[in-house]
PDB file of N, CA and C in Angstrom:
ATOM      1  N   UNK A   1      13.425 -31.247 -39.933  1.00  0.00           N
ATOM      2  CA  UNK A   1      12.164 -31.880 -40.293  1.00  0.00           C
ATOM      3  C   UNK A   1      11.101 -30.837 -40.642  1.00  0.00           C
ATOM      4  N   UNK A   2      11.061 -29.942 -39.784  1.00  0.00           N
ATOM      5  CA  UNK A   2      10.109 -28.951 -39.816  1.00  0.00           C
ATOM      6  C   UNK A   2      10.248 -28.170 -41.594  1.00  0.00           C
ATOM      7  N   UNK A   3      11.723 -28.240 -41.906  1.00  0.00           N
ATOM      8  CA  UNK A   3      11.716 -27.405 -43.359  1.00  0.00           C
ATOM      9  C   UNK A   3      11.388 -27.988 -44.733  1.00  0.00           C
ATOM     10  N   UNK A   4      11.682 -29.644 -44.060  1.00  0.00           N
ATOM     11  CA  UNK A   4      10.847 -30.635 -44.999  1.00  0.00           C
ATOM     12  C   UNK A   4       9.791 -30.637 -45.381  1.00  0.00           C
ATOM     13  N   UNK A   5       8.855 -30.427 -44.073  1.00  0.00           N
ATOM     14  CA  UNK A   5       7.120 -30.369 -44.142  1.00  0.00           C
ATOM     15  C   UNK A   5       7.046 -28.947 -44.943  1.00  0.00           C
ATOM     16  N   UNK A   6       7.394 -27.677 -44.273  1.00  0.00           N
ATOM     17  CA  UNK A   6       7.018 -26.147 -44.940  1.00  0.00           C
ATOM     18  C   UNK A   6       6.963 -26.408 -46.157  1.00  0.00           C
ATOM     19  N   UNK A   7       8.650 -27.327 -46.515  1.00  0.00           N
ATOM     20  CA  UNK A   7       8.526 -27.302 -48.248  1.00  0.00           C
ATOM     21  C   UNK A   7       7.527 -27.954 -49.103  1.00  0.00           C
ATOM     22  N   UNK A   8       7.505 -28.951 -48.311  1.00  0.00           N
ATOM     23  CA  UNK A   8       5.998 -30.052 -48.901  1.00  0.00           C
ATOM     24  C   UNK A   8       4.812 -28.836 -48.991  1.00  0.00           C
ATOM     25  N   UNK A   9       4.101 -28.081 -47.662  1.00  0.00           N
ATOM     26  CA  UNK A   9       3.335 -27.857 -47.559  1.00  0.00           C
ATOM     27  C   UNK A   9       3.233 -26.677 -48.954  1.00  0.00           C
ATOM     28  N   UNK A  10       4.444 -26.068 -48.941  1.00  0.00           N
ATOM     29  CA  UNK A  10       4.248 -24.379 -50.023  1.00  0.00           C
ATOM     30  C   UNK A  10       4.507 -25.378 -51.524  1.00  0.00           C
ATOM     31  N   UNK A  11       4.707 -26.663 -52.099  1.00  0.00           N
ATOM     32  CA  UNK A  11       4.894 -26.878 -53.119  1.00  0.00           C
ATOM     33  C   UNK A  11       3.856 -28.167 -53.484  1.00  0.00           C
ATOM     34  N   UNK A  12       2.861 -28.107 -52.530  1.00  0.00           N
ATOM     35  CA  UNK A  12       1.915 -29.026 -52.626  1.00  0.00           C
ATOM     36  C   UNK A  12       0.324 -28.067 -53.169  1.00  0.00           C
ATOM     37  N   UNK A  13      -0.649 -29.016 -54.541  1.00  0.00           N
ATOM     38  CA  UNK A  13      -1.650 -28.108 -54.857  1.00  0.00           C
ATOM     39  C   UNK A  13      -2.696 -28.158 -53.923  1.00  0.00           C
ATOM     40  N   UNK A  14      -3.487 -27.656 -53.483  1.00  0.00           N
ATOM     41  CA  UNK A  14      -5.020 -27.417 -52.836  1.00  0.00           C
ATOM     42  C   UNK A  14      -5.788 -27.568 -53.400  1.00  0.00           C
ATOM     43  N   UNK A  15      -6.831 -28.980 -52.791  1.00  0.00           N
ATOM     44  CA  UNK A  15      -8.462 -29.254 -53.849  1.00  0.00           C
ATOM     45  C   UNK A  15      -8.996 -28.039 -53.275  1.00  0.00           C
ATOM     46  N   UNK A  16      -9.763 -27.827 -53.828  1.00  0.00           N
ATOM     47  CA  UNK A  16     -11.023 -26.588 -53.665  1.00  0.00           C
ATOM     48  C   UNK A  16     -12.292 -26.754 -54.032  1.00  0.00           C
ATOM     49  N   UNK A  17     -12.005 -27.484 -55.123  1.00  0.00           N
ATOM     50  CA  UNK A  17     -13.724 -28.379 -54.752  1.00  0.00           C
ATOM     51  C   UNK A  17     -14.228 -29.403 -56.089  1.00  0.00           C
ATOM     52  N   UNK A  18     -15.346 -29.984 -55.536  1.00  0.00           N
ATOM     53  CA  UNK A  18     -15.495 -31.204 -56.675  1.00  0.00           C
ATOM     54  C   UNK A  18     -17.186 -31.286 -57.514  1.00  0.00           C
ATOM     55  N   UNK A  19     -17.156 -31.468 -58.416  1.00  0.00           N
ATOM     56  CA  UNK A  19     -18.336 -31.521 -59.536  1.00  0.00           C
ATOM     57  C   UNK A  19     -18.475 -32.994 -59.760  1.00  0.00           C
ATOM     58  N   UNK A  20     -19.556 -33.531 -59.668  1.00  0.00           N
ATOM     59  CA  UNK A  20     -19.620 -34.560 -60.075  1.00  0.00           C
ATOM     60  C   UNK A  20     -21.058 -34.746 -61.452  1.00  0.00           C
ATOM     61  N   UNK A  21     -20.898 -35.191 -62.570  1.00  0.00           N
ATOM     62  CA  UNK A  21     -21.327 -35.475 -63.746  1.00  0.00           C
ATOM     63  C   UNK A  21     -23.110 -35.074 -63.495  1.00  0.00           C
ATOM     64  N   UNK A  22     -23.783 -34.756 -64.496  1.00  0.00           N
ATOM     65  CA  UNK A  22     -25.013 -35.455 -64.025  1.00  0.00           C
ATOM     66  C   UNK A  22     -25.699 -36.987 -63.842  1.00  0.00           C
ATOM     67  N   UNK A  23     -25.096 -37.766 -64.181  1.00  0.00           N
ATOM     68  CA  UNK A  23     -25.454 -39.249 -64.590  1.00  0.00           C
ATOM     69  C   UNK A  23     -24.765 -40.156 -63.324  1.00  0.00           C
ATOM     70  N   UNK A  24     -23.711 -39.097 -62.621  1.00  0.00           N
ATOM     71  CA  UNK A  24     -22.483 -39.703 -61.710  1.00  0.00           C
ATOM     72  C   UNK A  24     -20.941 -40.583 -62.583  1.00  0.00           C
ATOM     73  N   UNK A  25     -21.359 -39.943 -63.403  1.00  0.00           N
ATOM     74  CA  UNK A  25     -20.392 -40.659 -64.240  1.00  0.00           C
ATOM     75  C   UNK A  25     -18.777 -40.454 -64.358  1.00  0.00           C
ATOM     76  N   UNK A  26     -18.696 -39.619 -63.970  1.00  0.00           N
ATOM     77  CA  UNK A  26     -17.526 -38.573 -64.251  1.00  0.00           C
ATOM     78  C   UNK A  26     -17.506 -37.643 -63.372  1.00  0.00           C
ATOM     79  N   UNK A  27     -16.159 -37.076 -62.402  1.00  0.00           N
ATOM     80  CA  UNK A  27     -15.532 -36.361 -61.407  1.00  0.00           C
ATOM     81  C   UNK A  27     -14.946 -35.187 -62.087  1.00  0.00           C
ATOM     82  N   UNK A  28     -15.013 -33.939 -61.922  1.00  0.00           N
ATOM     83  CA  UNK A  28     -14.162 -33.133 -61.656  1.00  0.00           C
ATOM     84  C   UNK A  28     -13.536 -32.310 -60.337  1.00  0.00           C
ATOM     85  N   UNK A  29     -12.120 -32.207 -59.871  1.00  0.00           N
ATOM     86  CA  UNK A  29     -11.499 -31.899 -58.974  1.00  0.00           C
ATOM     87  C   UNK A  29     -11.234 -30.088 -59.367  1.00  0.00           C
ATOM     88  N   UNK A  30     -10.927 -29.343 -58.442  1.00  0.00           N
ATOM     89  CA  UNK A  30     -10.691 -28.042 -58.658  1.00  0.00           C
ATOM     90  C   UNK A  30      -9.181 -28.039 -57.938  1.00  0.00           C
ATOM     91  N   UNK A  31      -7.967 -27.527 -58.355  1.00  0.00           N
ATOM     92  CA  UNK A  31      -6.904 -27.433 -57.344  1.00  0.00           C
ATOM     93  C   UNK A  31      -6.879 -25.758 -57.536  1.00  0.00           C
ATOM     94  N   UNK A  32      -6.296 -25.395 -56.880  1.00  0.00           N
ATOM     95  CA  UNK A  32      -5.400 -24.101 -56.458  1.00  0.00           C
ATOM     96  C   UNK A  32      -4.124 -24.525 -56.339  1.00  0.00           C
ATOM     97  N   UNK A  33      -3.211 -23.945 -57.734  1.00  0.00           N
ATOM     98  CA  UNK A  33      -1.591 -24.193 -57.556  1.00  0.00           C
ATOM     99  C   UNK A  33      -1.137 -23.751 -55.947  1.00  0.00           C
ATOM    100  N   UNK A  34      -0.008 -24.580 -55.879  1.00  0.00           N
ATOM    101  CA  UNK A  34       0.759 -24.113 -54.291  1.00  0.00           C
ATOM    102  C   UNK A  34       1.244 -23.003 -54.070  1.00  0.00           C
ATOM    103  N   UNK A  35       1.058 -22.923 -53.108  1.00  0.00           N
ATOM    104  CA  UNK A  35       1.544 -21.369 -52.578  1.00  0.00           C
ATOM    105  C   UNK A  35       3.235 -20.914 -53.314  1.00  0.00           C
ATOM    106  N   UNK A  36       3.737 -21.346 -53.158  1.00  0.00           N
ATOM    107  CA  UNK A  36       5.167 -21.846 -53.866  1.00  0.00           C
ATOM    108  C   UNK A  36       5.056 -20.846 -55.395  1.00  0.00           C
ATOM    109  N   UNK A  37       4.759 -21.639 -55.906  1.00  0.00           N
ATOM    110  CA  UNK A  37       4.466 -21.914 -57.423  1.00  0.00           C
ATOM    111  C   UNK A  37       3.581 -20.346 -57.847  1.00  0.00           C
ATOM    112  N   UNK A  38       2.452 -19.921 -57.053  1.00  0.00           N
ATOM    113  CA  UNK A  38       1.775 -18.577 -56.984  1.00  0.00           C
ATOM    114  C   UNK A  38       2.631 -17.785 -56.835  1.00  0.00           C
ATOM    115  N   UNK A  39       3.283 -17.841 -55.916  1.00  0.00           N
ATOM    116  CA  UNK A  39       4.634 -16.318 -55.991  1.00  0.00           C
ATOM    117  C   UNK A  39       5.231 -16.650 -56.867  1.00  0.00           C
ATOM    118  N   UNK A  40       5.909 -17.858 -57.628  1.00  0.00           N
ATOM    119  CA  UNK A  40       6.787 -17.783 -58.400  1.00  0.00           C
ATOM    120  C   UNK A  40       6.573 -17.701 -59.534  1.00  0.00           C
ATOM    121  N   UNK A  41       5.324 -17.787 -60.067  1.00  0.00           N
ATOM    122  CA  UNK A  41       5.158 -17.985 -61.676  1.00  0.00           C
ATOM    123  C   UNK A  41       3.887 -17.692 -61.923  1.00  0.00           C
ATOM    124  N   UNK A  42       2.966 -17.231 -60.773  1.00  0.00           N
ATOM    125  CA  UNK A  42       1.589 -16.394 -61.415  1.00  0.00           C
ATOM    126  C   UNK A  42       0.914 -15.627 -60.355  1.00  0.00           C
ATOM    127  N   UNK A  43       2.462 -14.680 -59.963  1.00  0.00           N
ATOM    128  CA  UNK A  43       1.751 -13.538 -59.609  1.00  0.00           C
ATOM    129  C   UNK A  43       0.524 -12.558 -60.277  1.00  0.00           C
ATOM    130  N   UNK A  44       0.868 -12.659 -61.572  1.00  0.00           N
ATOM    131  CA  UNK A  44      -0.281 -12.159 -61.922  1.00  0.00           C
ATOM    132  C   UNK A  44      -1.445 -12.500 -61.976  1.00  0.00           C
ATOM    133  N   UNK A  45      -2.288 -13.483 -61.243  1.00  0.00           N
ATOM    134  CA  UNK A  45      -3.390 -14.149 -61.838  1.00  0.00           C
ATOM    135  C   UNK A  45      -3.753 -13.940 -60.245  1.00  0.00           C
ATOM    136  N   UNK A  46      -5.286 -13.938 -60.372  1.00  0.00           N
ATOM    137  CA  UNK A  46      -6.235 -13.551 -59.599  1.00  0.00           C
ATOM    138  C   UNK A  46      -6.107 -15.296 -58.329  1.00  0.00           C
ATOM    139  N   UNK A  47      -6.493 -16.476 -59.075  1.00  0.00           N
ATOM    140  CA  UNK A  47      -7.102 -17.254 -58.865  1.00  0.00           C
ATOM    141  C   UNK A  47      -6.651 -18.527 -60.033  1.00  0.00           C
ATOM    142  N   UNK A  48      -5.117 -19.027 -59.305  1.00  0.00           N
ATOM    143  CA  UNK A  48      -4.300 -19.589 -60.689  1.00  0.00           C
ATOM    144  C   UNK A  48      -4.667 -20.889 -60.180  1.00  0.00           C
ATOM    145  N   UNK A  49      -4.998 -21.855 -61.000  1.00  0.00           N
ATOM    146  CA  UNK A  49      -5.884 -23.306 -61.055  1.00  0.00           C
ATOM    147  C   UNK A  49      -5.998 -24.014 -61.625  1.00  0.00           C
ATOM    148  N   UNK A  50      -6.264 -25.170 -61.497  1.00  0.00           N
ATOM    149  CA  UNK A  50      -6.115 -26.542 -62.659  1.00  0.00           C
ATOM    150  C   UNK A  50      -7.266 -27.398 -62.103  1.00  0.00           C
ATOM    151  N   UNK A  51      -7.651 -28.024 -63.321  1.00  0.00           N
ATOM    152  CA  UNK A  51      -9.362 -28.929 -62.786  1.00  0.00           C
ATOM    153  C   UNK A  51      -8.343 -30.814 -63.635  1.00  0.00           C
ATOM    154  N   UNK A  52      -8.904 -31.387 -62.980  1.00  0.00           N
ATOM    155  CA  UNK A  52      -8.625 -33.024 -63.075  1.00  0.00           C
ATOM    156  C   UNK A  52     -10.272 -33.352 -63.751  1.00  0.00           C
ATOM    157  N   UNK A  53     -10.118 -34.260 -64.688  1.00  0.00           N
ATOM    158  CA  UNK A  53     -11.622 -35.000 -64.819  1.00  0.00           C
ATOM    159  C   UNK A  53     -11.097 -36.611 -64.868  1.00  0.00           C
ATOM    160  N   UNK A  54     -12.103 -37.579 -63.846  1.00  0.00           N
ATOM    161  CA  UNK A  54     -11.653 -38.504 -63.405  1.00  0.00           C
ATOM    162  C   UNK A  54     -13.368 -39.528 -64.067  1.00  0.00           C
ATOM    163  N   UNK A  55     -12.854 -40.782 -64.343  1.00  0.00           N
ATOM    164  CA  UNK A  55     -13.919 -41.655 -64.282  1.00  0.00           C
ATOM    165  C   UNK A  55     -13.679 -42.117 -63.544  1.00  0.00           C
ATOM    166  N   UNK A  56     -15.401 -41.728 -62.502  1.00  0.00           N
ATOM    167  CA  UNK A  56     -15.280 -42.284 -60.899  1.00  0.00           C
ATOM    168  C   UNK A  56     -16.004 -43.886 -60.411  1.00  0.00           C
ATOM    169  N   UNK A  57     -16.043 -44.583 -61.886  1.00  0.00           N
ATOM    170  CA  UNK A  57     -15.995 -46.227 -62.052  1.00  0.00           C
ATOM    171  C   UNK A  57     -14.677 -46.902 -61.298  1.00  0.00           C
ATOM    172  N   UNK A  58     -13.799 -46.001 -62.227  1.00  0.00           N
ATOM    173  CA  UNK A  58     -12.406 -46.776 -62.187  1.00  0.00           C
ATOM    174  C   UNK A  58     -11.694 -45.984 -61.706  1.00  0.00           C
ATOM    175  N   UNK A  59     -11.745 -44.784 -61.254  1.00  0.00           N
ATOM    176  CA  UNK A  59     -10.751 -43.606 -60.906  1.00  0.00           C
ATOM    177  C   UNK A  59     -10.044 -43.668 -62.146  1.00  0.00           C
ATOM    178  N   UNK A  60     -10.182 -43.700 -63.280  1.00  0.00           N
ATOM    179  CA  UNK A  60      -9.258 -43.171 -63.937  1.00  0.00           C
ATOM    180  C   UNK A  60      -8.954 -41.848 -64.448  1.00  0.00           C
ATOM    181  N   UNK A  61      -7.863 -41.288 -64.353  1.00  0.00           N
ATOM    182  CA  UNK A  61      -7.380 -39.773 -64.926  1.00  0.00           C
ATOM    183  C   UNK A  61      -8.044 -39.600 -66.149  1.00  0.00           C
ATOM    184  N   UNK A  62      -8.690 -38.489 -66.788  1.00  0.00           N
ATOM    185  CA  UNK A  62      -8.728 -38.894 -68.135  1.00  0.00           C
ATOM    186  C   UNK A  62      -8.152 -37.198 -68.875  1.00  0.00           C
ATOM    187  N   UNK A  63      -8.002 -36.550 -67.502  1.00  0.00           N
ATOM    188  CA  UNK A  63      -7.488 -35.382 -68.443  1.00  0.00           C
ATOM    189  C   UNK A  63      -6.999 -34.480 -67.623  1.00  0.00           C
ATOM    190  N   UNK A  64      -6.019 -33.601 -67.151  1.00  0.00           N
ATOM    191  CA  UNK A  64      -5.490 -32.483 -66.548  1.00  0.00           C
ATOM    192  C   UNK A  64      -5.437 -31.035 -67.496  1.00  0.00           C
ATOM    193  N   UNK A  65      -6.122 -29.997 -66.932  1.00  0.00           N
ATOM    194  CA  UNK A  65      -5.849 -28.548 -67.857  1.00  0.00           C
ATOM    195  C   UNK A  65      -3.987 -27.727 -67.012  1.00  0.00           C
ATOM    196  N   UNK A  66      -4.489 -26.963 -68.203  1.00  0.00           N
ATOM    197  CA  UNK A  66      -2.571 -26.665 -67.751  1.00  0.00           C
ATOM    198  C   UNK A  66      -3.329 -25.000 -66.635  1.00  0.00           C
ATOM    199  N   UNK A  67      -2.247 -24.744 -66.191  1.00  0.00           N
ATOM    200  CA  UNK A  67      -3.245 -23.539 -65.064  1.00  0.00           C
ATOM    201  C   UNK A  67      -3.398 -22.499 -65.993  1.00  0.00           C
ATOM    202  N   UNK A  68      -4.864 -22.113 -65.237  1.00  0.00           N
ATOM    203  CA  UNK A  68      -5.620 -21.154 -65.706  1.00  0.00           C
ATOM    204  C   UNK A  68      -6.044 -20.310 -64.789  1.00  0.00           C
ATOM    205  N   UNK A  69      -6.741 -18.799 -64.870  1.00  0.00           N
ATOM    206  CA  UNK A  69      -7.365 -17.968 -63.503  1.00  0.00           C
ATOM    207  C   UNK A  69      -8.645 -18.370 -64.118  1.00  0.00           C
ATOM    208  N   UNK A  70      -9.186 -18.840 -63.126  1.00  0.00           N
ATOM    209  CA  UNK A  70     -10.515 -18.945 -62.854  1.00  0.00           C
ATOM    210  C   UNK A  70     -11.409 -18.071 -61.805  1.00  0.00           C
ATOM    211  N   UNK A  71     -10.530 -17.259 -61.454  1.00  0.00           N
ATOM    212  CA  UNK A  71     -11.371 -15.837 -61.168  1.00  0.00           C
ATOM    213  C   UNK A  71     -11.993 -15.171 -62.487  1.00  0.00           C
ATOM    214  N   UNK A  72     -13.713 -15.528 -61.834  1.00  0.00           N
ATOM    215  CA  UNK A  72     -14.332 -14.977 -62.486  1.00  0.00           C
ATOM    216  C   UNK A  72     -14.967 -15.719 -64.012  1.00  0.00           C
ATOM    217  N   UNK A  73     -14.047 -17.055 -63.608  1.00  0.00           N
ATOM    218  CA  UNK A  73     -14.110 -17.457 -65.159  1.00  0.00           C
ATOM    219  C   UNK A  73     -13.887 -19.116 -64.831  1.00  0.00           C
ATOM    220  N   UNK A  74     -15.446 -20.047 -64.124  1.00  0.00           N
ATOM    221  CA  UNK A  74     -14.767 -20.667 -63.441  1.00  0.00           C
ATOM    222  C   UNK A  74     -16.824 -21.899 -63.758  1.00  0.00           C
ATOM    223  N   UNK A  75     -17.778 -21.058 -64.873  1.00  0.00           N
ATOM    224  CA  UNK A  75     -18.655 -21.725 -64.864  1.00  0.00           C
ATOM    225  C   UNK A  75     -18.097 -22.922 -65.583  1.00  0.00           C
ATOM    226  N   UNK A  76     -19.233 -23.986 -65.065  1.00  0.00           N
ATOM    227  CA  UNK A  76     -19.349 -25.532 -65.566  1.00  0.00           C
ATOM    228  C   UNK A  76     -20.255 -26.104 -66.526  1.00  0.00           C
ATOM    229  N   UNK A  77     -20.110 -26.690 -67.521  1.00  0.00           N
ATOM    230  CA  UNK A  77     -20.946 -27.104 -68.430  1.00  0.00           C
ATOM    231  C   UNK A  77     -20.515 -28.748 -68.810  1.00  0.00           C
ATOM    232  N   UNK A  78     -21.379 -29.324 -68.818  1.00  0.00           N
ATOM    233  CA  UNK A  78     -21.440 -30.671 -69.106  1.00  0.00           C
ATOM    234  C   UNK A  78     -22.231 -30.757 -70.371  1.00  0.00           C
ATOM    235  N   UNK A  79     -21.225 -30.783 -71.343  1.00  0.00           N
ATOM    236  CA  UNK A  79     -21.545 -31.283 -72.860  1.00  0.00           C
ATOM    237  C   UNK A  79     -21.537 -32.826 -73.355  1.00  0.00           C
ATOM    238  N   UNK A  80     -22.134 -33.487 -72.710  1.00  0.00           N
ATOM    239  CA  UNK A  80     -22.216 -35.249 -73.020  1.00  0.00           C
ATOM    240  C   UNK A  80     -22.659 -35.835 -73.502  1.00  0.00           C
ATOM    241  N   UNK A  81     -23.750 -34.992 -74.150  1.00  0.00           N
ATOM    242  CA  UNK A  81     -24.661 -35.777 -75.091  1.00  0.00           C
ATOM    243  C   UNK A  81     -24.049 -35.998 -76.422  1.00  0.00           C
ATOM    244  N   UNK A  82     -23.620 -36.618 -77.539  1.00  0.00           N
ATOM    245  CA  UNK A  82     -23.616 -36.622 -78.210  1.00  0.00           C
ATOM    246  C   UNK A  82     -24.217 -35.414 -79.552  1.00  0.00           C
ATOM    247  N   UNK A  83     -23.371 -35.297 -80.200  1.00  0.00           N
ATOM    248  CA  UNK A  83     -22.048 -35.231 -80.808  1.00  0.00           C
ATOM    249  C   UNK A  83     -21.328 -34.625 -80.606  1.00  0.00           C
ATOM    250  N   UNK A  84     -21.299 -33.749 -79.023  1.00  0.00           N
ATOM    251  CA  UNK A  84     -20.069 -32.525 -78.407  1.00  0.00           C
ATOM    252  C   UNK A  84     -19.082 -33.593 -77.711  1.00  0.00           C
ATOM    253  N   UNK A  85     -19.279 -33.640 -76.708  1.00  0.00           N
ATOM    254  CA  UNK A  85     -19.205 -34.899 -75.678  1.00  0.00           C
ATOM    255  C   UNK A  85     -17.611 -34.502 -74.986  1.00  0.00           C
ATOM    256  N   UNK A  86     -18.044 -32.770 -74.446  1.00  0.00           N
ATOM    257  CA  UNK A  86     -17.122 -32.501 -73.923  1.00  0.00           C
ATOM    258  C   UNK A  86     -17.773 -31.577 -72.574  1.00  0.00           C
ATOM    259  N   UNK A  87     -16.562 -31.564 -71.593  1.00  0.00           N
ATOM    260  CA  UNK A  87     -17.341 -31.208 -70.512  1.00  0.00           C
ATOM    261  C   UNK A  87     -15.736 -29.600 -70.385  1.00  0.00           C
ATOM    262  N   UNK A  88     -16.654 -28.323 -70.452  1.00  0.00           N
ATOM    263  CA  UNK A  88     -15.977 -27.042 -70.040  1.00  0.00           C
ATOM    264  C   UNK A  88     -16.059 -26.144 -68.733  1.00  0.00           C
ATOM    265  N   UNK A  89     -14.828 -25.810 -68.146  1.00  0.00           N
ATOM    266  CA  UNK A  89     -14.973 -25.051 -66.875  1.00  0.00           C
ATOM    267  C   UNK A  89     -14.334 -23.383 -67.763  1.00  0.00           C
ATOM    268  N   UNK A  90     -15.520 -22.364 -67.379  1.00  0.00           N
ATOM    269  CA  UNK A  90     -14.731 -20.617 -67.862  1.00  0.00           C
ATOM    270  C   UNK A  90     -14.786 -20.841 -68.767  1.00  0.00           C
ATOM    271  N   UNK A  91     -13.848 -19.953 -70.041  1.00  0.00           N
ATOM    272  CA  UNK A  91     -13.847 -19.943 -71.069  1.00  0.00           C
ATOM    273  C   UNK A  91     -12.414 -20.925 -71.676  1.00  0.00           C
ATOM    274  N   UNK A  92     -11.442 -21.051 -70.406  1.00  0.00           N
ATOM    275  CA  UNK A  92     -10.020 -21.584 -70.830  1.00  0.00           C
ATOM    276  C   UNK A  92      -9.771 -23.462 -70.899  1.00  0.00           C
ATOM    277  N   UNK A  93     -10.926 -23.782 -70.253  1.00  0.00           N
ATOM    278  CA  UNK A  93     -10.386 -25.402 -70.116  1.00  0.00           C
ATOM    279  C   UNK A  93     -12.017 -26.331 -70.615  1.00  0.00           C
ATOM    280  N   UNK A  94     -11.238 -26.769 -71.622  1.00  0.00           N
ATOM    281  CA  UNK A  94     -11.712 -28.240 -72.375  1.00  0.00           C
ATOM    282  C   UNK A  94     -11.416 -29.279 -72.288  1.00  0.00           C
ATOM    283  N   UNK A  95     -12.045 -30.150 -72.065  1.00  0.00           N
ATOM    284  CA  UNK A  95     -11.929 -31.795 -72.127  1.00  0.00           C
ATOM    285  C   UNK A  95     -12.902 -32.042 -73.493  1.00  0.00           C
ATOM    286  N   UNK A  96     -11.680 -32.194 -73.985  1.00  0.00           N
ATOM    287  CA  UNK A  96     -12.600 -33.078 -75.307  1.00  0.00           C
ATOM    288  C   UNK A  96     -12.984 -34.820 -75.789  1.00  0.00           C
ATOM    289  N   UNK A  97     -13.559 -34.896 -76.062  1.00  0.00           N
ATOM    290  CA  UNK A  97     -13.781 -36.172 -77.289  1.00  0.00           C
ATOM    291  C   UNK A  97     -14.191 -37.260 -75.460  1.00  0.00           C
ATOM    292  N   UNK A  98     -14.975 -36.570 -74.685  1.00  0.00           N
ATOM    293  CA  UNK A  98     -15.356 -37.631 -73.572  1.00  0.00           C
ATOM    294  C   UNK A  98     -16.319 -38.212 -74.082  1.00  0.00           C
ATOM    295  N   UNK A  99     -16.671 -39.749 -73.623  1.00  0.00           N
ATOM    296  CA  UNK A  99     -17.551 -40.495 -73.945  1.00  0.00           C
ATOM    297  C   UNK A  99     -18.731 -40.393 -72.435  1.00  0.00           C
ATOM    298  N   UNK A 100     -19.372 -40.739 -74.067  1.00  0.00           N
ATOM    299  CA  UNK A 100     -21.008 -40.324 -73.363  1.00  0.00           C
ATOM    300  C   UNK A 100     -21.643 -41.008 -72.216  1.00  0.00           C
ATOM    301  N   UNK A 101     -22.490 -40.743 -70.891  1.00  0.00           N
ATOM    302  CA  UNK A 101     -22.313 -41.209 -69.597  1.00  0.00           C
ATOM    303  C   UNK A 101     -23.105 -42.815 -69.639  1.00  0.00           C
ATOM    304  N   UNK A 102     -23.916 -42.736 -71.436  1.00  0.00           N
ATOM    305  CA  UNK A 102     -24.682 -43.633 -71.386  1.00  0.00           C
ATOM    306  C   UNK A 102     -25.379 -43.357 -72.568  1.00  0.00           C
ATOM    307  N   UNK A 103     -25.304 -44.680 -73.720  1.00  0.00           N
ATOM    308  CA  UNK A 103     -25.773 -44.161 -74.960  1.00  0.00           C
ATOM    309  C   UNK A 103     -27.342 -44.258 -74.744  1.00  0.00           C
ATOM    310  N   UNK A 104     -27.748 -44.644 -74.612  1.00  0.00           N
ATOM    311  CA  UNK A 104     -29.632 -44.657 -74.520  1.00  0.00           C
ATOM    312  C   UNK A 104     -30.921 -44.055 -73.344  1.00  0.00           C
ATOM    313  N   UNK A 105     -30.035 -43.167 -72.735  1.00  0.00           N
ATOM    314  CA  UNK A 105     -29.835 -41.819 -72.047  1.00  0.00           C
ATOM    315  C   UNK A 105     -30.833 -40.950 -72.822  1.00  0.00           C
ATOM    316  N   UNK A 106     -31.877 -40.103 -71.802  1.00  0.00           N
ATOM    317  CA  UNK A 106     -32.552 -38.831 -72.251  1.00  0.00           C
ATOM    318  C   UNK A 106     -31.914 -37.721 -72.882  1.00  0.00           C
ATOM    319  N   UNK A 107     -31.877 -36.728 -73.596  1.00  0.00           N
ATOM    320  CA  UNK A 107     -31.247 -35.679 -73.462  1.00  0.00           C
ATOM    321  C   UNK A 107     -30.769 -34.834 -72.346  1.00  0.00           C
ATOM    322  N   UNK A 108     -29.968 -34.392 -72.013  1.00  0.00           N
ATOM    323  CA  UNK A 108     -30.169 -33.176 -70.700  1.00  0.00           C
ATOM    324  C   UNK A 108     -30.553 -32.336 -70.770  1.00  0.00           C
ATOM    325  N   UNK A 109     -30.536 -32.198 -69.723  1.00  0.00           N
ATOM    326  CA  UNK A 109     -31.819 -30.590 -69.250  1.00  0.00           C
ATOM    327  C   UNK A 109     -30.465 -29.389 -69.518  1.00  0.00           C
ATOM    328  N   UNK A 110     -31.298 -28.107 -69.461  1.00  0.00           N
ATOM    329  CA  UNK A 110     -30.289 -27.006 -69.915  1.00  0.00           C
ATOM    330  C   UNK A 110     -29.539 -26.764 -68.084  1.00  0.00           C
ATOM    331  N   UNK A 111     -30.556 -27.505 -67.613  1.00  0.00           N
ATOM    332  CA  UNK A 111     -30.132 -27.398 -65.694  1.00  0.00           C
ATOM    333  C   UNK A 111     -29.136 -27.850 -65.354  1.00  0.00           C
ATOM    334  N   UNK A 112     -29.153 -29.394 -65.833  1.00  0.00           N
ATOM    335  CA  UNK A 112     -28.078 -30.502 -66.245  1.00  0.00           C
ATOM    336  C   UNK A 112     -26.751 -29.713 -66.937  1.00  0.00           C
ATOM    337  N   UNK A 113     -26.890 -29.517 -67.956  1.00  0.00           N
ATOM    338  CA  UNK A 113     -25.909 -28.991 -68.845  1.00  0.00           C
ATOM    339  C   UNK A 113     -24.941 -27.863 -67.886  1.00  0.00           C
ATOM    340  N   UNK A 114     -25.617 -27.121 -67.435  1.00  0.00           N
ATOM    341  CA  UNK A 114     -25.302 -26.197 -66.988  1.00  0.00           C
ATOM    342  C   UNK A 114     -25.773 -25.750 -65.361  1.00  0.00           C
ATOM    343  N   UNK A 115     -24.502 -26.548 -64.576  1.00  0.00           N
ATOM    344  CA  UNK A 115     -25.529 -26.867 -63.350  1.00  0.00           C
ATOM    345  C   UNK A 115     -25.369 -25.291 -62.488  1.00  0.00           C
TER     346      UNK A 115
END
């Protein structure tokens, strides 16, 4: 039993932390690949990771990035206003073509944008 759990535990990902929209509209999750998976396929990376963006109406998935190091490379920007209407973590992960938190909505602040 015990080698059941170890295996679960070294092939299971780690949240690390969560962003939520400015409007509340939209979730992002932070994982840290499993310990497992880090020795086996990205030793080289500082800080190997994958972000989820969720609509937290419905919980729905609306996008997974493939892993990336986000050491070092790990700022957040919320592009929602129209006509970007994409939200970026670092320089490696895009969510594109997201819909906007609310069409008749202020502009955002550069605070907002970039919390």
């Amino acid at each position: 039993m015990s080698v059941v759990v170890g295996l679960w535990a070294g092939l299971t990902p780690k949240l690390t932390g969560v962003d939520i929209s400015p409007r509340k509209v939209y979730r992002l999750e932070y994982y840290d690949v499993s310990p497992l998976l880090r020795l086996l396929l990205y030793r080289d990376m500082e800080s190997p990771s994958f972000v989820r963006l969720y609509r937290r109406d419905s919980e729905a998935l609306m996008g997974e990035s493939s892993v990336v190091d986000l050491w070092i490379n790990g700022q957040l920007y919320w592009y929602l206003d129209p006509p970007i209407s994409s939200v970026r973590v670092g320089r490696d992960i895009v969510f594109r073509n997201v819909p906007p938190e609310c069409t008749d909505c202020p502009r955002m602040t550069d605070a907002q944008v970039m919390p």
